[in-house]
N, C-alpha and C. Protein backbone atom coordinates (compact mmCIF):
# COMPACT_ATOMS: atom_id res chain seq x y z
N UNK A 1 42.69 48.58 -18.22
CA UNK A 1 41.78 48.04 -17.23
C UNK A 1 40.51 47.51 -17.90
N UNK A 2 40.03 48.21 -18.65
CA UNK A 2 38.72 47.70 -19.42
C UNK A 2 38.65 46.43 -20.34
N UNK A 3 40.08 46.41 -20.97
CA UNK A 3 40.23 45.05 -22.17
C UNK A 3 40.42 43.98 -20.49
N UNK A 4 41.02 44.37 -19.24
CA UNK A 4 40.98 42.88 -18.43
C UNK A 4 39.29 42.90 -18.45
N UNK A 5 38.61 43.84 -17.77
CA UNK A 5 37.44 43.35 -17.97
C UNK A 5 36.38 42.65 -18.23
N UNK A 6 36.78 43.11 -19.52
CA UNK A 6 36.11 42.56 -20.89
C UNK A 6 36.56 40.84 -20.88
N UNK A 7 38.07 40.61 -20.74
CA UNK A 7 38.27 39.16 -20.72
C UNK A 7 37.30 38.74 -20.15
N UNK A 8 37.16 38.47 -18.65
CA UNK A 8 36.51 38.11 -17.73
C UNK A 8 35.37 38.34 -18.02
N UNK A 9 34.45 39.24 -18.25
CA UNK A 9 33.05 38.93 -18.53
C UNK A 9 32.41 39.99 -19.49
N UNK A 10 33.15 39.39 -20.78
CA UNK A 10 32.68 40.38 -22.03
C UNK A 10 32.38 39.17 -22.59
N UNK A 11 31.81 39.44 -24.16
CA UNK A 11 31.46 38.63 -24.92
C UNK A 11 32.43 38.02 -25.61
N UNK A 12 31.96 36.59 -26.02
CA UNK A 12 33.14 35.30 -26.61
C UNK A 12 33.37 35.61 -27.71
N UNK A 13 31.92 36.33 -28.76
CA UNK A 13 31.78 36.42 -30.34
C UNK A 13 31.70 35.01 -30.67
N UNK A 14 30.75 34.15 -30.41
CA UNK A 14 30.57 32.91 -30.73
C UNK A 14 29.54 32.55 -32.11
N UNK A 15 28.65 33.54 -31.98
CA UNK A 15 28.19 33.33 -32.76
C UNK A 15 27.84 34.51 -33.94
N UNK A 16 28.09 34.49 -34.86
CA UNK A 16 28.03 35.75 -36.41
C UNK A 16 26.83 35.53 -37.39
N UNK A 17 26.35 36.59 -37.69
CA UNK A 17 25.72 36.88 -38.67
C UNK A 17 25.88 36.26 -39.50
N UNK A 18 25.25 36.17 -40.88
CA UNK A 18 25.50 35.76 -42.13
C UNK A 18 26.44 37.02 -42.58
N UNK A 19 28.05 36.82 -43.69
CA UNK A 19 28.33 37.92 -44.07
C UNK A 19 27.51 39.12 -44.84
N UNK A 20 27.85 40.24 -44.39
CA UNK A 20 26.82 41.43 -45.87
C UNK A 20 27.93 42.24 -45.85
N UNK A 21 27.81 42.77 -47.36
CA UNK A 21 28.55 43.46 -48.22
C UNK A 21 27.86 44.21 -49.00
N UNK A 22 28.19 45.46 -48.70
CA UNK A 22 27.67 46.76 -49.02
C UNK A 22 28.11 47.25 -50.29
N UNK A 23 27.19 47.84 -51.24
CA UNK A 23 27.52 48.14 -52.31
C UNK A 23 26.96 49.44 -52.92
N UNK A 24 27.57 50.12 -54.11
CA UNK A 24 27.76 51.02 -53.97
C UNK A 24 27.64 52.50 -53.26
N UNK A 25 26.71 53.69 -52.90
CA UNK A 25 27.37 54.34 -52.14
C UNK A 25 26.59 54.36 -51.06
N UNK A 26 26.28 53.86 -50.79
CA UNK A 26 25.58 53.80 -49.01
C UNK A 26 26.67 53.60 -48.09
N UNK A 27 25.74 54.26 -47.00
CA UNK A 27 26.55 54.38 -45.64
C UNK A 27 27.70 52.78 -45.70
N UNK A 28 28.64 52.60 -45.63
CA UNK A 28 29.31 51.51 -45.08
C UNK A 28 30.44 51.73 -43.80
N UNK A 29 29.47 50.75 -42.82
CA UNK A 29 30.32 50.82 -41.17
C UNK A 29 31.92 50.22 -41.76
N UNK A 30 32.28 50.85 -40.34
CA UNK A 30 33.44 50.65 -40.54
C UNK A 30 34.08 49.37 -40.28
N UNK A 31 33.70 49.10 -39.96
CA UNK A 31 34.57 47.08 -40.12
C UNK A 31 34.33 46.96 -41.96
N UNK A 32 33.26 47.17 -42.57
CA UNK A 32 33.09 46.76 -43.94
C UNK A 32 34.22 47.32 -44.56
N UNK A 33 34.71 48.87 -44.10
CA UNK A 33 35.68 49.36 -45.08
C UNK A 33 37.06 48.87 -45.50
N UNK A 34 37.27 48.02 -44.45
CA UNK A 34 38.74 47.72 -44.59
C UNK A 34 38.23 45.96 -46.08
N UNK A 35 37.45 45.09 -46.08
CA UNK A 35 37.16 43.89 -46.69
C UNK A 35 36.01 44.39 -48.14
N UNK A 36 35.29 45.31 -47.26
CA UNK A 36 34.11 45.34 -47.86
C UNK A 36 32.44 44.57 -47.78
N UNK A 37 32.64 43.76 -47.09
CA UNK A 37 31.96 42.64 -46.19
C UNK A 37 32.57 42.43 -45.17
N UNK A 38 31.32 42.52 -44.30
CA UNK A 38 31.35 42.29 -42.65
C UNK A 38 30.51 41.44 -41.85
N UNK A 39 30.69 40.67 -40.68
CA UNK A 39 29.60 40.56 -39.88
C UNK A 39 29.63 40.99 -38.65
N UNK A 40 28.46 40.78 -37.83
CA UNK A 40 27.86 40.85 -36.54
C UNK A 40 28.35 40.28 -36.03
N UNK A 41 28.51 40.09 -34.55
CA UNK A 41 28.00 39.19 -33.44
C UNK A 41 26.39 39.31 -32.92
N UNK A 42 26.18 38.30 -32.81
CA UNK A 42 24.53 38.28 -32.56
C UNK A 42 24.18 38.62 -30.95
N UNK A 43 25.43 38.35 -30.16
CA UNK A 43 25.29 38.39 -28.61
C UNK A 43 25.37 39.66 -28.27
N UNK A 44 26.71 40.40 -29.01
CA UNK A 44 26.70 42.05 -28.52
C UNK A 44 26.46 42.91 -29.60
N UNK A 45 26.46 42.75 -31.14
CA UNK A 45 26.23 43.48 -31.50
C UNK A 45 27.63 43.90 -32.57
N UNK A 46 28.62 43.63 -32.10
CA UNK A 46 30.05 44.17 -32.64
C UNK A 46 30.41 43.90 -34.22
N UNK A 47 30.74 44.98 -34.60
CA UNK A 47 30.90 44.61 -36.34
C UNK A 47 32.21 44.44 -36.42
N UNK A 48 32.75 43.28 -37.21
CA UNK A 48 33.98 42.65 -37.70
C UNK A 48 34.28 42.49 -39.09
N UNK A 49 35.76 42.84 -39.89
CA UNK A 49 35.64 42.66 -40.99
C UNK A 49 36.01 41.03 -41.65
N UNK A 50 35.13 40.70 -42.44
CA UNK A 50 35.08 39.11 -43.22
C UNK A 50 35.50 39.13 -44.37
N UNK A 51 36.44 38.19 -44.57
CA UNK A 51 37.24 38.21 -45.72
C UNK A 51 36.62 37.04 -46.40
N UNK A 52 35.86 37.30 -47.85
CA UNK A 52 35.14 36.03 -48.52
C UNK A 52 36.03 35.29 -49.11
N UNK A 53 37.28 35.91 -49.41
CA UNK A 53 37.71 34.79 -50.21
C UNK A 53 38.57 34.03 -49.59
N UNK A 54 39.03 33.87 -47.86
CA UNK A 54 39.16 33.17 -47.38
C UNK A 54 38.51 32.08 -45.78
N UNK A 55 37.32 33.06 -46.17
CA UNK A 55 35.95 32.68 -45.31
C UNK A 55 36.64 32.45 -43.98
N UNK A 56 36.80 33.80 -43.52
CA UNK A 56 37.02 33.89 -42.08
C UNK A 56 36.65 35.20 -41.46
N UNK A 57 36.49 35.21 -40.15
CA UNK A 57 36.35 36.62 -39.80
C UNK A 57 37.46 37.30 -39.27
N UNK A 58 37.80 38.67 -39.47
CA UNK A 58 38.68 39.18 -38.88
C UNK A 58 38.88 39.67 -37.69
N UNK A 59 39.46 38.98 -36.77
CA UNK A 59 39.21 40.26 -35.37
C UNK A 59 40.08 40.42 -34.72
N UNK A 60 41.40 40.14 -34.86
CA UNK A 60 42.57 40.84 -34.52
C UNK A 60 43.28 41.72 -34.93
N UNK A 61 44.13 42.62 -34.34
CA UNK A 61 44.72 43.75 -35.09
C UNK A 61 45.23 43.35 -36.24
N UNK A 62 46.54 42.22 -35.34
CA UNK A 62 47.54 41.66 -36.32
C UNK A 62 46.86 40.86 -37.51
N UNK A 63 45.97 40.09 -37.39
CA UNK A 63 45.19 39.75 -38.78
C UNK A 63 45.17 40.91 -39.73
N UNK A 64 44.34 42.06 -39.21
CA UNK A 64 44.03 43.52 -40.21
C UNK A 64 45.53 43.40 -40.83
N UNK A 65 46.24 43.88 -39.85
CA UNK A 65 47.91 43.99 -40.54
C UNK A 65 48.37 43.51 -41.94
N UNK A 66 48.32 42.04 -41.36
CA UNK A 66 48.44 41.27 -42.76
C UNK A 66 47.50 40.85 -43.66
N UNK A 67 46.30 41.51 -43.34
CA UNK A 67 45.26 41.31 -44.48
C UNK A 67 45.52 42.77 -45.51
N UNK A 68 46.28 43.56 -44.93
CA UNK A 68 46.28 44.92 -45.21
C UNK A 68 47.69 45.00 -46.30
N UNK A 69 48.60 44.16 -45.79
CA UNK A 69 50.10 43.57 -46.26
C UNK A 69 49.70 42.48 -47.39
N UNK A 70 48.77 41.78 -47.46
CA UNK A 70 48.85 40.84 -48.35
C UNK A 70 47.64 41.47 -49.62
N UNK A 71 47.16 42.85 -49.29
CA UNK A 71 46.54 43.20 -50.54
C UNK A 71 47.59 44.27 -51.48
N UNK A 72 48.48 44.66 -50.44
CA UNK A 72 49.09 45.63 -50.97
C UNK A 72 50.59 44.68 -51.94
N UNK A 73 50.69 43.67 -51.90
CA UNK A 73 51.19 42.39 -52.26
C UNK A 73 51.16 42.27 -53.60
N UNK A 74 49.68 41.65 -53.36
CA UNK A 74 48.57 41.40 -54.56
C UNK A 74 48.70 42.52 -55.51
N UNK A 75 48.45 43.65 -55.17
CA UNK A 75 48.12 44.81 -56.26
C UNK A 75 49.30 45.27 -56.80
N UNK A 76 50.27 45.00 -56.05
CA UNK A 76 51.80 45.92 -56.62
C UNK A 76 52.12 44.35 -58.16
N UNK A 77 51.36 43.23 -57.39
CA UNK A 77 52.03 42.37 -58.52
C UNK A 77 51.52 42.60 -60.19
């Protein structure tokens, strides 16, 4: 009931922060943990994880999925 909600009159995420990326051991929110760099939305507030080296933001599950699938890819190679 809440995600219909939210369709209807939640926020678009139109507009983002500049990315930041947290480094060594300070607090890092949790959108940063999965990329390591994250941004904002400036309208609500919501942290998302940003992937620099393909300069996008993340905000679907299924994105995480295969951002999650294509590092584990990378590293086994």
């Amino acid at each position: 009931m809440a995600k219909l909600i939210d369709v209807f009159f939640g926020c678009r995420h139109a507009r983002y922060s500049f990315p930041v990326t947290i480094r060594g051991t300070a607090r890092r929110p949790q959108a940063g943990a999965l990329t390591g760099t994250y941004v904002v939305c400036l309208e609500c507030g919501r942290e998302f994880p940003y992937d620099w080296q393909e300069m996008k933001v993340i905000t679907s599950p299924s994105e995480r999925r295969e951002y999650v699938a294509s590092l584990a890819t990378k590293q086994a190679a």
